[in-house]
N, C-alpha and C. Protein backbone atom coordinates (compact mmCIF):
# COMPACT_ATOMS: atom_id res chain seq x y z
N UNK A 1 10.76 14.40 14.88
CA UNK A 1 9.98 14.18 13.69
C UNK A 1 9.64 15.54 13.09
N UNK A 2 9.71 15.44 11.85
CA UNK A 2 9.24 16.84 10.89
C UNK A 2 7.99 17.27 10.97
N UNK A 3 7.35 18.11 11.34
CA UNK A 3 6.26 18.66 11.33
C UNK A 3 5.36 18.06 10.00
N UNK A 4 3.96 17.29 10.30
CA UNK A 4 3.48 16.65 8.75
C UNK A 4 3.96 15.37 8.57
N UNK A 5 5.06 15.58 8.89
CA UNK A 5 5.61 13.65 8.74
C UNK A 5 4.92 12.75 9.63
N UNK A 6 4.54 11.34 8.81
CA UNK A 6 3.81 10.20 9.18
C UNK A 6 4.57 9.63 10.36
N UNK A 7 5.66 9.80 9.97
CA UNK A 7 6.91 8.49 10.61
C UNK A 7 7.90 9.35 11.51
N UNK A 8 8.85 8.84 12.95
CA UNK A 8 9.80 9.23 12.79
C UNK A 8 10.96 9.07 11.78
N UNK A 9 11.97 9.86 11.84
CA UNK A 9 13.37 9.40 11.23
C UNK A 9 13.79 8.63 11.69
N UNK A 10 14.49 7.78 11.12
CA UNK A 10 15.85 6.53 11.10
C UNK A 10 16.96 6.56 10.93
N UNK A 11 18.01 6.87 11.63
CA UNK A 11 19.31 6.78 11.63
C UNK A 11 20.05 5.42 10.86
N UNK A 12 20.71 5.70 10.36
CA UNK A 12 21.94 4.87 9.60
C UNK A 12 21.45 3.68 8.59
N UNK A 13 20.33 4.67 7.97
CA UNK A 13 20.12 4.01 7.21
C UNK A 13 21.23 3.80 5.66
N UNK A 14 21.26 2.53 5.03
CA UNK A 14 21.99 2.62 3.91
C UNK A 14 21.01 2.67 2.68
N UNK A 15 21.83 3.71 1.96
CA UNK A 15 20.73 4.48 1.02
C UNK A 15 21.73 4.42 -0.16
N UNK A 16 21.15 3.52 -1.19
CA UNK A 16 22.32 3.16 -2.59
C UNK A 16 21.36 3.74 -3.79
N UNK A 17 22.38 4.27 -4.56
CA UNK A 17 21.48 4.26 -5.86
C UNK A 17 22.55 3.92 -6.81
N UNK A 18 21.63 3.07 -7.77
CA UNK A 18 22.29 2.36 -8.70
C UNK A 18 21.74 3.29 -10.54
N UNK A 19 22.98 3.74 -11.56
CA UNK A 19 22.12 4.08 -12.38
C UNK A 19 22.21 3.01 -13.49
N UNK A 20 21.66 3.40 -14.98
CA UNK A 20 21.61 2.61 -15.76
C UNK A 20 22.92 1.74 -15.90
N UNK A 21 24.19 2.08 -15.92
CA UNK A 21 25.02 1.75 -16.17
C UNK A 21 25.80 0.84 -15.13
N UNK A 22 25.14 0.82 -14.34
CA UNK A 22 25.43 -0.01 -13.24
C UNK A 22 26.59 0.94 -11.62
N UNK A 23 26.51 2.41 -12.21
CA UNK A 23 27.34 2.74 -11.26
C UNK A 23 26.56 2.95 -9.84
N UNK A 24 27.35 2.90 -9.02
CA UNK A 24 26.45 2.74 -7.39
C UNK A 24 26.99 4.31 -6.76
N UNK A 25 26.16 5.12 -6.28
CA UNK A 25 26.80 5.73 -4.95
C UNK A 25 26.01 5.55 -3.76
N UNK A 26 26.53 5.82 -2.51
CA UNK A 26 25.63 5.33 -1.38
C UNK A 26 26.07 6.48 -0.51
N UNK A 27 25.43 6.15 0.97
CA UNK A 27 25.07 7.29 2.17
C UNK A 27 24.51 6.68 2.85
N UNK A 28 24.90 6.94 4.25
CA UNK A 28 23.64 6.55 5.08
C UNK A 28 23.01 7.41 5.45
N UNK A 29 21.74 7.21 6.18
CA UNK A 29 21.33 8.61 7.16
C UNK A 29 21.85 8.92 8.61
N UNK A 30 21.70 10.35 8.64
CA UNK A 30 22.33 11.02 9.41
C UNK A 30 21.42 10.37 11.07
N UNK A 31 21.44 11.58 11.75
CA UNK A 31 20.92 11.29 13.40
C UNK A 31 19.04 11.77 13.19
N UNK A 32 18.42 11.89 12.26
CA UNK A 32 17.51 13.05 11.98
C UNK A 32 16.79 12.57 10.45
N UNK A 33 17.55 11.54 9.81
CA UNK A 33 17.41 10.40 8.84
C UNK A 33 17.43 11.54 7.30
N UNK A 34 17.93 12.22 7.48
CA UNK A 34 18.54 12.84 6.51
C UNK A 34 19.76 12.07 5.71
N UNK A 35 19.96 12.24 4.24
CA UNK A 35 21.05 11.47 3.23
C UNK A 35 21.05 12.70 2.11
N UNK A 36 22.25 12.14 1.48
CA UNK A 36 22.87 13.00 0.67
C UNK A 36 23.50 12.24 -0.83
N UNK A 37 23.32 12.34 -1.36
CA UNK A 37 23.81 11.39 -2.51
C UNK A 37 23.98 11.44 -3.86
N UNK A 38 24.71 11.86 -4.25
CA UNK A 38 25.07 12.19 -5.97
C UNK A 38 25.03 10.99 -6.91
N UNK A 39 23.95 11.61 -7.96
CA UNK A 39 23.48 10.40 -9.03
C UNK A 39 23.53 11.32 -10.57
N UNK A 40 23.69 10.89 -11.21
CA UNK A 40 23.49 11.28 -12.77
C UNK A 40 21.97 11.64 -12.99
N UNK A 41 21.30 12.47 -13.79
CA UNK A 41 20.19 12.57 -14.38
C UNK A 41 19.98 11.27 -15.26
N UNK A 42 18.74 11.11 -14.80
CA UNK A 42 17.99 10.05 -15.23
C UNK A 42 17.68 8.74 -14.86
N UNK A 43 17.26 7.40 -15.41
CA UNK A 43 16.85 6.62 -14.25
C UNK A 43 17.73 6.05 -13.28
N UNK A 44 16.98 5.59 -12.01
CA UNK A 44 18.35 5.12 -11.45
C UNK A 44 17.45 4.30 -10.67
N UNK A 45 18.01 2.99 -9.62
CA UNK A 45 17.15 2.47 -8.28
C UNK A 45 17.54 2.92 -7.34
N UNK A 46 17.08 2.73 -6.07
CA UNK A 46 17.21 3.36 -4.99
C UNK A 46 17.02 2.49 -4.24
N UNK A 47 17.79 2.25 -2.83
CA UNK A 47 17.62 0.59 -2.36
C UNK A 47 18.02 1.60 -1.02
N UNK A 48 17.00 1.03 0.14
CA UNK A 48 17.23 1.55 1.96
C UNK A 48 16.58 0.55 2.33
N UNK A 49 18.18 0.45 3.45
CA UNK A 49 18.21 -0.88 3.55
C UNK A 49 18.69 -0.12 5.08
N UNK A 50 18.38 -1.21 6.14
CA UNK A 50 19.09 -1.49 7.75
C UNK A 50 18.09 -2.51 8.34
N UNK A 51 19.43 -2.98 8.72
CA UNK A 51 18.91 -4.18 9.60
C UNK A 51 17.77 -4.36 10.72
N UNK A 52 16.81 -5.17 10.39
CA UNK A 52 15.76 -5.01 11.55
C UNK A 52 14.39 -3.96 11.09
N UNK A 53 14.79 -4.04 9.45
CA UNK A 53 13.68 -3.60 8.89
C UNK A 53 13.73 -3.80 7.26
N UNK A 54 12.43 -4.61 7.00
CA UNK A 54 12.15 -4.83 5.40
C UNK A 54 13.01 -3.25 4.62
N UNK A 55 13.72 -4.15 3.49
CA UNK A 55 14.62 -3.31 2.35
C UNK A 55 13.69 -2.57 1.26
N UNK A 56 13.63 -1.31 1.63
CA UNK A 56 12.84 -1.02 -0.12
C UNK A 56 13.89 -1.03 -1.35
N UNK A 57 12.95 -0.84 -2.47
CA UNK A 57 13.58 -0.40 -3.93
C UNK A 57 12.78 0.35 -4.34
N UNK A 58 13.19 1.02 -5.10
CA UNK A 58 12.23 1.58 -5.97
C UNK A 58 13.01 2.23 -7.11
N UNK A 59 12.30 2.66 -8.45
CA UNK A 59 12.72 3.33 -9.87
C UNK A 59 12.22 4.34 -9.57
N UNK A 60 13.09 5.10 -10.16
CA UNK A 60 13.00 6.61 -10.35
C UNK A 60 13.69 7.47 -11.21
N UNK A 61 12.84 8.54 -11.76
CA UNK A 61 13.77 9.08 -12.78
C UNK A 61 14.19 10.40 -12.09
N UNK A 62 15.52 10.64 -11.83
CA UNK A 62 16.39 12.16 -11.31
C UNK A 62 16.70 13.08 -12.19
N UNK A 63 16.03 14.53 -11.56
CA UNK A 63 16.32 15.27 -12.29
C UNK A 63 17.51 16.47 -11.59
N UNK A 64 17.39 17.55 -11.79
CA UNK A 64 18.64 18.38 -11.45
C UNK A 64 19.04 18.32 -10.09
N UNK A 65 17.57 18.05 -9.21
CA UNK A 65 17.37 18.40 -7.58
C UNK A 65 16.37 17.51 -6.92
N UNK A 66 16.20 16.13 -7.02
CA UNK A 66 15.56 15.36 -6.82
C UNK A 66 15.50 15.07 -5.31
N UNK A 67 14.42 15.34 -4.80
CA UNK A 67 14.08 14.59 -3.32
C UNK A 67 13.13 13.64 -2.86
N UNK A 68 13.62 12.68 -2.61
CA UNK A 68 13.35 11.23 -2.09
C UNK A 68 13.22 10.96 -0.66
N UNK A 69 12.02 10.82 -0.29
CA UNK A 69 11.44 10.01 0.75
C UNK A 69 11.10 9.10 0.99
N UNK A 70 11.51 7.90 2.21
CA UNK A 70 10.94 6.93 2.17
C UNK A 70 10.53 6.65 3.37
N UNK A 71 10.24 5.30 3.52
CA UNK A 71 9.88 4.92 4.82
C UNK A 71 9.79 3.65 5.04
N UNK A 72 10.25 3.06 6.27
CA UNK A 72 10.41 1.64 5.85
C UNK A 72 9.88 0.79 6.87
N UNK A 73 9.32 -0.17 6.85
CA UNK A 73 8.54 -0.73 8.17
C UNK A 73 9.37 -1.81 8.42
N UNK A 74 9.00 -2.02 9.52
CA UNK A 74 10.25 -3.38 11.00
C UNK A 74 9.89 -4.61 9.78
N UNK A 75 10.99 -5.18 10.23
CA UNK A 75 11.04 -6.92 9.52
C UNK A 75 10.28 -7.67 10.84
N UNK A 76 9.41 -8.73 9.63
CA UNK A 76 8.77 -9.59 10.54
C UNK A 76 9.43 -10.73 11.66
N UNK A 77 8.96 -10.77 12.82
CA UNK A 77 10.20 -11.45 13.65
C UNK A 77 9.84 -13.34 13.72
């Protein structure tokens, strides 16, 4: 875990972003829950998703160097 961080990291997570136009790129996270992912400037969604835990979304507007954190809590059993 990162020094300051609430949460550990999550491995393999799937991390999509969708922009206006409907184009998608995706990534998962690494061992350390690190992702990487090329999007156009401007709005886009953002969807992290893995199994065995509630899916976020969220809007956001990207700019040159945008960094995104999330965090995602266990699905109810």
């Amino acid at each position: 875990m990162l020094p300051g961080a609430g949460e550990p990291p999550i491995a393999d997570v799937l991390i999509t972003v969708t922009d206006d136009g409907g184009e998608e790129s995706s990534a998962r996270t690494d061992g350390t829950g690190f992702y990487s992912v090329r999007a156009a400037v401007g709005a886009v969604v953002v969807t992290a998703s893995k199994d065995g835990y509630k899916t976020r979304e969220a809007r956001f507007e990207v700019s040159d160097s945008t960094v995104l954190n999330f965090s995602l809590r266990p699905a109810a059993e």
